[in-house]
PDB file of N, CA and C in Angstrom:
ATOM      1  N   UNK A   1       0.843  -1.174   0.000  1.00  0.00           N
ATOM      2  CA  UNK A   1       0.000   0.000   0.000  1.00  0.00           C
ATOM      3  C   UNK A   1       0.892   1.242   0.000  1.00  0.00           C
ATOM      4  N   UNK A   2       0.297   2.336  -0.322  1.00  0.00           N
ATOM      5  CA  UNK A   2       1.277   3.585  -0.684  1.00  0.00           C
ATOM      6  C   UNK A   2       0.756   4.561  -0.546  1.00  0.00           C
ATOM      7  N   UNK A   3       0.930   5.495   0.743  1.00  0.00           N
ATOM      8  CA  UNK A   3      -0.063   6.489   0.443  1.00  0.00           C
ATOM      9  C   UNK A   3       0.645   7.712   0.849  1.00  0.00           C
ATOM     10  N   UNK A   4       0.293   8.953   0.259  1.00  0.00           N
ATOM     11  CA  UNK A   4       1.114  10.042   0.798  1.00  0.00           C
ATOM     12  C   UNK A   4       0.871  10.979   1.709  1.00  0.00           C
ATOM     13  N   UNK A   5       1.434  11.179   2.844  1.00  0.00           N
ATOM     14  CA  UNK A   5       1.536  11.840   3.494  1.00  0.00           C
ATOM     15  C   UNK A   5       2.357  13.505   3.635  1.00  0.00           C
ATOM     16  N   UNK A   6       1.839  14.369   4.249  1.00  0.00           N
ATOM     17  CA  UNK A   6       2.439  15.701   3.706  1.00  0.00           C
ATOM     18  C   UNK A   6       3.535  16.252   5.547  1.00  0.00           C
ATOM     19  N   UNK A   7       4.591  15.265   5.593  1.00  0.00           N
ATOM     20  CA  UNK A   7       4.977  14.894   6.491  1.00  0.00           C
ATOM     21  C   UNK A   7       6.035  16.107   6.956  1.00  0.00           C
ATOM     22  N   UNK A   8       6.411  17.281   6.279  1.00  0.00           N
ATOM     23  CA  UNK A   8       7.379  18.171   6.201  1.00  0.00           C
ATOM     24  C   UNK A   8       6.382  19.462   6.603  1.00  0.00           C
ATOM     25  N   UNK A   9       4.543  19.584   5.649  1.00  0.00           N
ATOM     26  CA  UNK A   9       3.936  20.206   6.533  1.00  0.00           C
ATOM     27  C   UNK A   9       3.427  20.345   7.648  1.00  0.00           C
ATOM     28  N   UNK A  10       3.296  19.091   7.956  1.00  0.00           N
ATOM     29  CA  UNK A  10       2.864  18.388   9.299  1.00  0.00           C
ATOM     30  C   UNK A  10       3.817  18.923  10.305  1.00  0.00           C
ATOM     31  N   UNK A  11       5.054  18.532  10.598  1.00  0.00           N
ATOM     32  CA  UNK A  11       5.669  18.364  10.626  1.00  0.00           C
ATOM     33  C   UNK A  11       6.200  19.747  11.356  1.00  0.00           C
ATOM     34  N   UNK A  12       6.128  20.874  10.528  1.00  0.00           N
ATOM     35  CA  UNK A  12       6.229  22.310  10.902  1.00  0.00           C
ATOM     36  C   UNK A  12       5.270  22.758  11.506  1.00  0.00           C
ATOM     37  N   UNK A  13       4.636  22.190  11.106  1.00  0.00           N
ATOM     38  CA  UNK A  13       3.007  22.914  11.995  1.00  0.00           C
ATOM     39  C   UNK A  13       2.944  22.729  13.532  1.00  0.00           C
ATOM     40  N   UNK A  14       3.114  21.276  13.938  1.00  0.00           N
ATOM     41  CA  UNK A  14       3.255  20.346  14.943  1.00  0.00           C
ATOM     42  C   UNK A  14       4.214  20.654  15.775  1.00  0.00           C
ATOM     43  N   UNK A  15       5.249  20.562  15.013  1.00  0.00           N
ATOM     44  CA  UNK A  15       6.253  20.563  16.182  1.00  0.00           C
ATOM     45  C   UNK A  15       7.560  21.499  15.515  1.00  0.00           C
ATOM     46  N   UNK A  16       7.512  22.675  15.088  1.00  0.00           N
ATOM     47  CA  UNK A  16       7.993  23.658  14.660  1.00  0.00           C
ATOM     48  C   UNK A  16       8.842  23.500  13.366  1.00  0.00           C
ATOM     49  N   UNK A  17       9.465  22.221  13.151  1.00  0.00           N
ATOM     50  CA  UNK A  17      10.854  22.371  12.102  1.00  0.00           C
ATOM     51  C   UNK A  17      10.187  21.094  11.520  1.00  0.00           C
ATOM     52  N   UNK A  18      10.766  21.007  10.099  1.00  0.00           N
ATOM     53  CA  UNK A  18      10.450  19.885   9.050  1.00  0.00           C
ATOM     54  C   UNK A  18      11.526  18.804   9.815  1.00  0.00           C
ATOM     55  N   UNK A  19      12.365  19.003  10.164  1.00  0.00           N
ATOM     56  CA  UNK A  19      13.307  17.976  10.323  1.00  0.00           C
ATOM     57  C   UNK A  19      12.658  17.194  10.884  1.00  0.00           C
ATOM     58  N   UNK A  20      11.642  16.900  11.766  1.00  0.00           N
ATOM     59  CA  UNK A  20      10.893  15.946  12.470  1.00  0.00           C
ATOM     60  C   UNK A  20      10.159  14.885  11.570  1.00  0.00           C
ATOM     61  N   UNK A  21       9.883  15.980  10.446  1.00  0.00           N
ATOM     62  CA  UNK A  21       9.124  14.695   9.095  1.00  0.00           C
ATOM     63  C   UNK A  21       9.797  12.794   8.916  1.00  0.00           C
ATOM     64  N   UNK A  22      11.106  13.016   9.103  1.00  0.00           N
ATOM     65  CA  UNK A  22      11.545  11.903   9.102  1.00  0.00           C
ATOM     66  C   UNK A  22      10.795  11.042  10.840  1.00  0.00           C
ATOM     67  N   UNK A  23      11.264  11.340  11.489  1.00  0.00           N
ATOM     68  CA  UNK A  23      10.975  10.739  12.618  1.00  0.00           C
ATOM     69  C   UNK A  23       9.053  10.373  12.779  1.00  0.00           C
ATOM     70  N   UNK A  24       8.453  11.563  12.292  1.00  0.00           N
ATOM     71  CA  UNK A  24       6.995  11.707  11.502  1.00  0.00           C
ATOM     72  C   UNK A  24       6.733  10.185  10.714  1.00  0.00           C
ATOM     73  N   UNK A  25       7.347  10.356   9.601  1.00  0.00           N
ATOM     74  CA  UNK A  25       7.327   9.182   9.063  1.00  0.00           C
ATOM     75  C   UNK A  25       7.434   7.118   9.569  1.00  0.00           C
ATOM     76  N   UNK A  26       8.086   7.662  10.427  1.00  0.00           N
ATOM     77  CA  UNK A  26       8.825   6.354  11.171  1.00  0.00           C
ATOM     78  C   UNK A  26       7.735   5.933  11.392  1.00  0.00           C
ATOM     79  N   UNK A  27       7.453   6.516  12.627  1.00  0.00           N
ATOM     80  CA  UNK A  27       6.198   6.270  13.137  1.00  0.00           C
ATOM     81  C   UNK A  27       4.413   6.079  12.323  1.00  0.00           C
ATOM     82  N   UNK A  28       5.204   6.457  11.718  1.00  0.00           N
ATOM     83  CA  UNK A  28       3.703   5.953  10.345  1.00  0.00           C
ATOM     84  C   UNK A  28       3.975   5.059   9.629  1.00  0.00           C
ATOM     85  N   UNK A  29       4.743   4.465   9.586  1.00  0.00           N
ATOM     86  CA  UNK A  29       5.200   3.354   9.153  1.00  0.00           C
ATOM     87  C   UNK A  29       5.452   2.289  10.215  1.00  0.00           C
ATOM     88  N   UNK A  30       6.120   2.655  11.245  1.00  0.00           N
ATOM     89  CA  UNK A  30       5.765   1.785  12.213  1.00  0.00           C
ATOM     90  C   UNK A  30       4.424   1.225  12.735  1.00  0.00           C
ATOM     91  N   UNK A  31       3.409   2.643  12.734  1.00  0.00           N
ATOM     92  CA  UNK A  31       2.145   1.985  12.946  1.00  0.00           C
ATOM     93  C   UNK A  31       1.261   0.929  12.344  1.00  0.00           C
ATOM     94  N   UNK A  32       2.017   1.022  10.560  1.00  0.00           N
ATOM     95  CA  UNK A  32       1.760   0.409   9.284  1.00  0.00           C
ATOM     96  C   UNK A  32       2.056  -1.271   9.728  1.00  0.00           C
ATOM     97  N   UNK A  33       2.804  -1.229  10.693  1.00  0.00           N
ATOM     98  CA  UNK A  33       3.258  -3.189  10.918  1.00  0.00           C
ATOM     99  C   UNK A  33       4.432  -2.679   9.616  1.00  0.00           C
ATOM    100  N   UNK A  34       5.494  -1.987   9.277  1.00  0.00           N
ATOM    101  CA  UNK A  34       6.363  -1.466   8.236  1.00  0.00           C
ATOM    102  C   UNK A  34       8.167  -1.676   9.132  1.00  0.00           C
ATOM    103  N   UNK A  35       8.167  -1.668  10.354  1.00  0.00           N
ATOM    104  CA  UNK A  35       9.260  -1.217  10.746  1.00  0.00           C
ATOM    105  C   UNK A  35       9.330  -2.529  11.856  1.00  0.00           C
ATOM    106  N   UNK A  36      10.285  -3.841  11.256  1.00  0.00           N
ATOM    107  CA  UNK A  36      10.526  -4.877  12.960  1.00  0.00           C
ATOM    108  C   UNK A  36      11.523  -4.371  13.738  1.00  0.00           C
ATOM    109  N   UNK A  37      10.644  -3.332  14.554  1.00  0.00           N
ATOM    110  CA  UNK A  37      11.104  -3.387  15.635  1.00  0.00           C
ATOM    111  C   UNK A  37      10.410  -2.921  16.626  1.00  0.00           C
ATOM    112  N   UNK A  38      10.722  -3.328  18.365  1.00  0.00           N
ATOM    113  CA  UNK A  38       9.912  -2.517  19.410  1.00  0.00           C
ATOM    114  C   UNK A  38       9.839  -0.661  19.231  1.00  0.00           C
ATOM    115  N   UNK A  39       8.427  -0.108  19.784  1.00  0.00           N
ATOM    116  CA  UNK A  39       8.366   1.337  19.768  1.00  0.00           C
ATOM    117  C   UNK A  39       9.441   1.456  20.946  1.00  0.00           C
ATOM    118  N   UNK A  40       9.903   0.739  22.037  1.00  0.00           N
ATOM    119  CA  UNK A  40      10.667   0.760  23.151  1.00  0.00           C
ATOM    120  C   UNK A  40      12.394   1.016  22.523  1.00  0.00           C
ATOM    121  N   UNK A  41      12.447   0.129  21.631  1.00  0.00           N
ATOM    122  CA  UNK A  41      13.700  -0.058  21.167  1.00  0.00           C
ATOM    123  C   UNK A  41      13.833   1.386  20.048  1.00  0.00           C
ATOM    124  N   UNK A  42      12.938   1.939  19.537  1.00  0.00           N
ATOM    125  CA  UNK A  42      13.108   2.883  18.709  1.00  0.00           C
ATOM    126  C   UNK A  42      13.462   3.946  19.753  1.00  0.00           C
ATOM    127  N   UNK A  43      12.000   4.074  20.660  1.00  0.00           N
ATOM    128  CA  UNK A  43      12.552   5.556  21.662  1.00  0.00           C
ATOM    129  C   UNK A  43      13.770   5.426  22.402  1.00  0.00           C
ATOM    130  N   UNK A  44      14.665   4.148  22.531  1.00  0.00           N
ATOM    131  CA  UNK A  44      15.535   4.269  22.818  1.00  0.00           C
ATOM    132  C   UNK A  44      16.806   4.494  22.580  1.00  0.00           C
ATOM    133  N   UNK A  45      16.403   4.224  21.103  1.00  0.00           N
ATOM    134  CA  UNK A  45      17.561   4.613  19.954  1.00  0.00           C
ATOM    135  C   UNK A  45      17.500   6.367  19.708  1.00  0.00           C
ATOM    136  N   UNK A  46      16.450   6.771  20.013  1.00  0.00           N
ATOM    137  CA  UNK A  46      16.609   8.081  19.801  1.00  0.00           C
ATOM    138  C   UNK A  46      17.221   9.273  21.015  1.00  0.00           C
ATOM    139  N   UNK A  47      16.326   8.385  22.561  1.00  0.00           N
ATOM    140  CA  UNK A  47      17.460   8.928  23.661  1.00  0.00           C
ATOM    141  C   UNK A  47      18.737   8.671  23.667  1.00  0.00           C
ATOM    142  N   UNK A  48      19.243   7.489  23.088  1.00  0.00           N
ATOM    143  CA  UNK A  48      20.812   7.494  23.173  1.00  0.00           C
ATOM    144  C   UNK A  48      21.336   8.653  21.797  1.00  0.00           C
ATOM    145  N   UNK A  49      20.704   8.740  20.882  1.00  0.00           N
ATOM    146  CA  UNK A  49      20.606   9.904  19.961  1.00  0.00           C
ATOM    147  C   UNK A  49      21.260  11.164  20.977  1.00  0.00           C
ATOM    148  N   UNK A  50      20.338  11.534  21.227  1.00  0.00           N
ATOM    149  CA  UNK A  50      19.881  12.507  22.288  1.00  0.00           C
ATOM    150  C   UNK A  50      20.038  13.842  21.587  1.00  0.00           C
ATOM    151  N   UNK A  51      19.183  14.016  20.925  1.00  0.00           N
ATOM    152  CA  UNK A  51      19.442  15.442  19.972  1.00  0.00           C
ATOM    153  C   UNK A  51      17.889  15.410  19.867  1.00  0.00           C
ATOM    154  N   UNK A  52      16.850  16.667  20.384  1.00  0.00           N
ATOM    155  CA  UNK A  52      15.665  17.067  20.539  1.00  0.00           C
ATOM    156  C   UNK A  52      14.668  15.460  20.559  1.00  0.00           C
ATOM    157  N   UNK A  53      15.190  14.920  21.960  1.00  0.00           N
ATOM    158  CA  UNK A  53      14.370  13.754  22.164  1.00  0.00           C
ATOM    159  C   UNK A  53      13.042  13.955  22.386  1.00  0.00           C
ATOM    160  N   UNK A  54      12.781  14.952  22.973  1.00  0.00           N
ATOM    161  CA  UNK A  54      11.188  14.590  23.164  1.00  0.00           C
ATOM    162  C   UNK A  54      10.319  15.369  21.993  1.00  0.00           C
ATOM    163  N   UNK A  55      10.887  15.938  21.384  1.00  0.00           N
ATOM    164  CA  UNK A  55      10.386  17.094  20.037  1.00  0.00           C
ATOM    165  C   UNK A  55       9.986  15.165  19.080  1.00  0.00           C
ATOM    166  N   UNK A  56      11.570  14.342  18.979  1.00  0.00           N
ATOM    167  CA  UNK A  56      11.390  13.824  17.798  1.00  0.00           C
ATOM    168  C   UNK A  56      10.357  12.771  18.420  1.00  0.00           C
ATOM    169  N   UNK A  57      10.220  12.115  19.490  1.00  0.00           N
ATOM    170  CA  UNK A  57       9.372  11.167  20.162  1.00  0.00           C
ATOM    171  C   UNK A  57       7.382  11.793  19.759  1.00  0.00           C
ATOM    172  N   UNK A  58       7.744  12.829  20.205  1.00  0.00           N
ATOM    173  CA  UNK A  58       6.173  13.320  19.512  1.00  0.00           C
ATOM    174  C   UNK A  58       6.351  13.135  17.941  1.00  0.00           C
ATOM    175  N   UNK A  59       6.449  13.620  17.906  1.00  0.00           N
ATOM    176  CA  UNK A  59       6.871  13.138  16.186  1.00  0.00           C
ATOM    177  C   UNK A  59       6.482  11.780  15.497  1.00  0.00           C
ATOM    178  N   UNK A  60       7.139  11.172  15.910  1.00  0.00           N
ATOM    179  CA  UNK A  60       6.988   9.425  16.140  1.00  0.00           C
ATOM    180  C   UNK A  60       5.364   9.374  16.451  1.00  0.00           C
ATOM    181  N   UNK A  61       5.509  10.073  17.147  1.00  0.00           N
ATOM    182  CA  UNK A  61       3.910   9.615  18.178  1.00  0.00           C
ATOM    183  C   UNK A  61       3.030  10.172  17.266  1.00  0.00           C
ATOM    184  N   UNK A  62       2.649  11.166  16.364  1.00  0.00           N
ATOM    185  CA  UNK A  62       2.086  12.541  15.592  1.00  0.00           C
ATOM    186  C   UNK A  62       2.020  11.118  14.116  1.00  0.00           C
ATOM    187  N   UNK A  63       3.162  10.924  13.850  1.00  0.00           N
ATOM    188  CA  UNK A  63       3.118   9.655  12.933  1.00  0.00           C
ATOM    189  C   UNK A  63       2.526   8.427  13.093  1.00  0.00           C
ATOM    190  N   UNK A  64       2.352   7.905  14.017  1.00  0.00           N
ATOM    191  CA  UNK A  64       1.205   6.771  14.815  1.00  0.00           C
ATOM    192  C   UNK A  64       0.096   7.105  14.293  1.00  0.00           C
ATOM    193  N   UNK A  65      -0.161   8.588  14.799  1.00  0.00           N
ATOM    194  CA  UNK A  65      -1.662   9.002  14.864  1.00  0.00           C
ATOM    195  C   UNK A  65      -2.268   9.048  13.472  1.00  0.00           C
ATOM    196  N   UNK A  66      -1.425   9.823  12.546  1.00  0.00           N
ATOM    197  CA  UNK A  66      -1.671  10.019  11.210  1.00  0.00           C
ATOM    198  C   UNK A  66      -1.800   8.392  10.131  1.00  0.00           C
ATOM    199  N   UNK A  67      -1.408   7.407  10.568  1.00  0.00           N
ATOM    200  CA  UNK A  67      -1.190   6.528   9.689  1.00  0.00           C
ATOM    201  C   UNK A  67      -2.737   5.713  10.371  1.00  0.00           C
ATOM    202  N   UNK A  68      -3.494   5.906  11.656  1.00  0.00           N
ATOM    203  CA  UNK A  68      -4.728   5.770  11.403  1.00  0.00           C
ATOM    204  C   UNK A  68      -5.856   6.665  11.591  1.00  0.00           C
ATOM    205  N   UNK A  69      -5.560   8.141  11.555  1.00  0.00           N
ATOM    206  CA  UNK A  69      -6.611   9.248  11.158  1.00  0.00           C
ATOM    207  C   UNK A  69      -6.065  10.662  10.556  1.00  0.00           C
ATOM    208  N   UNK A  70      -5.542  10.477   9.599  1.00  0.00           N
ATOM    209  CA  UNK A  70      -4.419  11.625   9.090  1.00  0.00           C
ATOM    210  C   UNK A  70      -5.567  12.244   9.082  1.00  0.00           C
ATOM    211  N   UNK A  71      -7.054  12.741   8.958  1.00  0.00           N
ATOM    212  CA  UNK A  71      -7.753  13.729   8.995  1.00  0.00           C
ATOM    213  C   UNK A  71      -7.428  14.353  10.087  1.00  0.00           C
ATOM    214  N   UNK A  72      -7.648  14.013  11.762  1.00  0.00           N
ATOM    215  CA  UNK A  72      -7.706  14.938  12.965  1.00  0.00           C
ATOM    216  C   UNK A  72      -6.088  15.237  13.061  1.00  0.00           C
ATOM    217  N   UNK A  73      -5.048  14.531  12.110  1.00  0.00           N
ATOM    218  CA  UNK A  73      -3.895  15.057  12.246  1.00  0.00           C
ATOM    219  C   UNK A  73      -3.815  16.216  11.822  1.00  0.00           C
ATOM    220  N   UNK A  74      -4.059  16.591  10.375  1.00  0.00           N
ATOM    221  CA  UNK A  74      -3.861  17.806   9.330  1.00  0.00           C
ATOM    222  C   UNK A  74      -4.865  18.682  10.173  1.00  0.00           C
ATOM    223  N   UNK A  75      -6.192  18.481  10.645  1.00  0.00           N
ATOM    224  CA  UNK A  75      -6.972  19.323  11.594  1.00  0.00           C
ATOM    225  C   UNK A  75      -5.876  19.711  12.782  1.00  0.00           C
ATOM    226  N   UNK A  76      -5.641  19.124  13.101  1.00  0.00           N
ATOM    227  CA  UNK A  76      -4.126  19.717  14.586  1.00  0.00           C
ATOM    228  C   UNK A  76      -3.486  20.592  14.471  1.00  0.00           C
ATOM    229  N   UNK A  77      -2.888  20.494  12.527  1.00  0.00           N
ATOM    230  CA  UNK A  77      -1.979  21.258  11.992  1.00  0.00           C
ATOM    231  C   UNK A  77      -2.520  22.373  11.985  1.00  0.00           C
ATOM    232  N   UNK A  78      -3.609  22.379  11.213  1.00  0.00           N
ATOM    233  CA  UNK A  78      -4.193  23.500  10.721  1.00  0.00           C
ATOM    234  C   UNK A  78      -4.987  24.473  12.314  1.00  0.00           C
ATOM    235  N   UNK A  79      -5.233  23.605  13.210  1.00  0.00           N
ATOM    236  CA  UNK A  79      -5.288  24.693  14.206  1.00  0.00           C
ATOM    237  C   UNK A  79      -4.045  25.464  14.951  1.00  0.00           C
ATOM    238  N   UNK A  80      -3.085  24.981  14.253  1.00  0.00           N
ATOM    239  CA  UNK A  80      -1.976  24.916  15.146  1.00  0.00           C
ATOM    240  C   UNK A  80      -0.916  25.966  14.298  1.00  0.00           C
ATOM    241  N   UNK A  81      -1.846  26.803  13.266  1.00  0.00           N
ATOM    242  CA  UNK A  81      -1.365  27.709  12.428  1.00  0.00           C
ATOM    243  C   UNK A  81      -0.789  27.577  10.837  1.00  0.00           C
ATOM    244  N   UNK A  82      -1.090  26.367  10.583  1.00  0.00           N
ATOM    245  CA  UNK A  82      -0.817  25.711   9.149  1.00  0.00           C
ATOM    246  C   UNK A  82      -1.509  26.379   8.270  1.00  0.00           C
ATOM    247  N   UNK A  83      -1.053  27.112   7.561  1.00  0.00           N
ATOM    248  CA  UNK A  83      -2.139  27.039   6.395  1.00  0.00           C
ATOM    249  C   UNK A  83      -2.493  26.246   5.119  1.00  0.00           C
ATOM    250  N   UNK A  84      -3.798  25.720   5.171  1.00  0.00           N
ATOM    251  CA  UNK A  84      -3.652  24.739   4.259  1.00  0.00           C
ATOM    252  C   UNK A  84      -3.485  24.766   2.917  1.00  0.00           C
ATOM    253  N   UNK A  85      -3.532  26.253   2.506  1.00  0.00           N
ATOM    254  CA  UNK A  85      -3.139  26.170   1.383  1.00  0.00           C
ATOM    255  C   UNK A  85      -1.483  26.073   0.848  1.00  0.00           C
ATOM    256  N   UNK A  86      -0.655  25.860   1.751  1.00  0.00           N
ATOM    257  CA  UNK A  86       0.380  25.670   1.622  1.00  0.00           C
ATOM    258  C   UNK A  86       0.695  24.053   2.031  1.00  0.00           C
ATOM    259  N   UNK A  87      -0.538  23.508   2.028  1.00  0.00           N
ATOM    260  CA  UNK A  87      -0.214  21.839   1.654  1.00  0.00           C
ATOM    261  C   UNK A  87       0.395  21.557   0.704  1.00  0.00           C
ATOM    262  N   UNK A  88       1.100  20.740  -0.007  1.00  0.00           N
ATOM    263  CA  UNK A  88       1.879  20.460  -0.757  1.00  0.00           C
ATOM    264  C   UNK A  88       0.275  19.679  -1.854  1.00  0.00           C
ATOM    265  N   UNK A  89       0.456  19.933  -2.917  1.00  0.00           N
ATOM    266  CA  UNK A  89      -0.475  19.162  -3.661  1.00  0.00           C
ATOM    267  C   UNK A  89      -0.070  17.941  -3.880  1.00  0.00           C
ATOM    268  N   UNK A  90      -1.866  17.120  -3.376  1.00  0.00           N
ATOM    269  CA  UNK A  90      -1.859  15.585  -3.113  1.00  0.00           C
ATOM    270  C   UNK A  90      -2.167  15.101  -4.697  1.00  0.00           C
ATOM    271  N   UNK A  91      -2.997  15.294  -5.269  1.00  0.00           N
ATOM    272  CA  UNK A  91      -3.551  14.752  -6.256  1.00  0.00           C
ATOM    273  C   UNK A  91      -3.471  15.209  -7.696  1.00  0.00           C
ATOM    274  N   UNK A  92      -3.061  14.432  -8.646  1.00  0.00           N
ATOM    275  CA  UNK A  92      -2.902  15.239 -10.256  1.00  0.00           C
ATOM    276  C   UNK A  92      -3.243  16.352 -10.594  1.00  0.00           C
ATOM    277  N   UNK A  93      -4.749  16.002 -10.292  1.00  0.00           N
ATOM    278  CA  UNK A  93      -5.704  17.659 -10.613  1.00  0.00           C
ATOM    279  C   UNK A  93      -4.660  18.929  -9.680  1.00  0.00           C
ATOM    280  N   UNK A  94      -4.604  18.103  -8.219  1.00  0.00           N
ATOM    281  CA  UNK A  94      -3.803  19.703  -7.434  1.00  0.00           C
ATOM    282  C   UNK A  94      -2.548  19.861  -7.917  1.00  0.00           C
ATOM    283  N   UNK A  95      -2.386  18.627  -8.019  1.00  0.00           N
ATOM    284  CA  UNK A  95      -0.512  19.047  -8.803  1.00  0.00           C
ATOM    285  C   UNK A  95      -0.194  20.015 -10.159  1.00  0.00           C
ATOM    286  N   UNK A  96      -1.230  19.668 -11.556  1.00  0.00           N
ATOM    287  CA  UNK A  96      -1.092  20.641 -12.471  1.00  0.00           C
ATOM    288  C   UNK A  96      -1.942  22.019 -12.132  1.00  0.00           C
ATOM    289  N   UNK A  97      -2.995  21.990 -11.001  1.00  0.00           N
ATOM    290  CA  UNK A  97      -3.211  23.334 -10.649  1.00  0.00           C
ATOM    291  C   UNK A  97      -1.918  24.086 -10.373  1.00  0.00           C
ATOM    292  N   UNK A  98      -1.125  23.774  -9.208  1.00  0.00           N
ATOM    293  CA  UNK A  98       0.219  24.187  -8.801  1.00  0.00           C
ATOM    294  C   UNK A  98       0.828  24.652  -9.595  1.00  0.00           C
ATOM    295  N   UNK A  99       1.340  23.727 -10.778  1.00  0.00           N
ATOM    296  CA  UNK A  99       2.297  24.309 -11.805  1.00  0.00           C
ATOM    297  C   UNK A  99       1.707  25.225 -12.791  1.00  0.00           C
ATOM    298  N   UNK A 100       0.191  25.438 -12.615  1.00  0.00           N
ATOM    299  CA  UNK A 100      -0.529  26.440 -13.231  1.00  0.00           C
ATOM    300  C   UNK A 100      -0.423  27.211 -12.632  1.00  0.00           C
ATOM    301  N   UNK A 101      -0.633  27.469 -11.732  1.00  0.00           N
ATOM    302  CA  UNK A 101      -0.204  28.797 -10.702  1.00  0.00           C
ATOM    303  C   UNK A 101       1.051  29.386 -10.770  1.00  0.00           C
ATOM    304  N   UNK A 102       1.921  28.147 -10.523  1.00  0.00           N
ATOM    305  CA  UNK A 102       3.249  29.228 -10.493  1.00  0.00           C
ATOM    306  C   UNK A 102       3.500  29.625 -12.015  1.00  0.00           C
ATOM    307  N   UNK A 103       3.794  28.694 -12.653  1.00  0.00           N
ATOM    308  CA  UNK A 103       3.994  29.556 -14.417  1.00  0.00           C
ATOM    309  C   UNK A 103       3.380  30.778 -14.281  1.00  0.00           C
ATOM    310  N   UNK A 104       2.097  31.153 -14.141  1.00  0.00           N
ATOM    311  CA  UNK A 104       1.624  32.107 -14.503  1.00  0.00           C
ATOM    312  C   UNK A 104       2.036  33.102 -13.832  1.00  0.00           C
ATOM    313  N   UNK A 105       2.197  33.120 -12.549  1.00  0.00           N
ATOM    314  CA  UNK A 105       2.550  33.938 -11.758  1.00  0.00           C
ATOM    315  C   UNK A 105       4.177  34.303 -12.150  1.00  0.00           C
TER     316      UNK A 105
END
């Protein structure tokens, strides 16, 4: 299965910096049954990390959530100062809108 997630907007919205998108991801994939390994053994790989542990642990956690209700996720975002029109376009139609927009502009 393959589905896309807008994990860099998320991501900023949530928890201030894109860099979390990766750790975002994990966890959505982990939730997927995608990643063998314990969530114990991951958060622990990231405290011995130890570079914005509890920023990237939400993250992880923000990615859980999204991989079974990415709606009340992007709702989080978007209360949380996202604007959605700066979602990244999901779908063909939004994608050649996009590149219609910017050309013209």
């Amino acid at each position: 299965m393959v589905d896309r997630v807008d994990a860099g907007w998320i991501a900023r919205a949530l928890l201030g910096d894109t860099i979390f998108a990766t750790s975002l991801m994990l966890g959505f994939a982990w939730q997927r049954g995608d990643v063998p390994l314990s969530k114990d053994a991951i958060f622990r790989a990231i405290e011995l990390n130890g570079v914005a542990v509890e920023k990237t642990k939400q993250a992880f956690i923000w990615g859980r959530r999204a991989a079974v209700d990415m709606a009340s996720v992007e709702a989080a975002a978007i209360r949380n100062g996202a604007d959605p029109a700066n979602r990244p376009p999901r779908t063909l139609d939004e994608k050649r809108d996009d590149y219609v927009r910017r050309i013209t502009d």
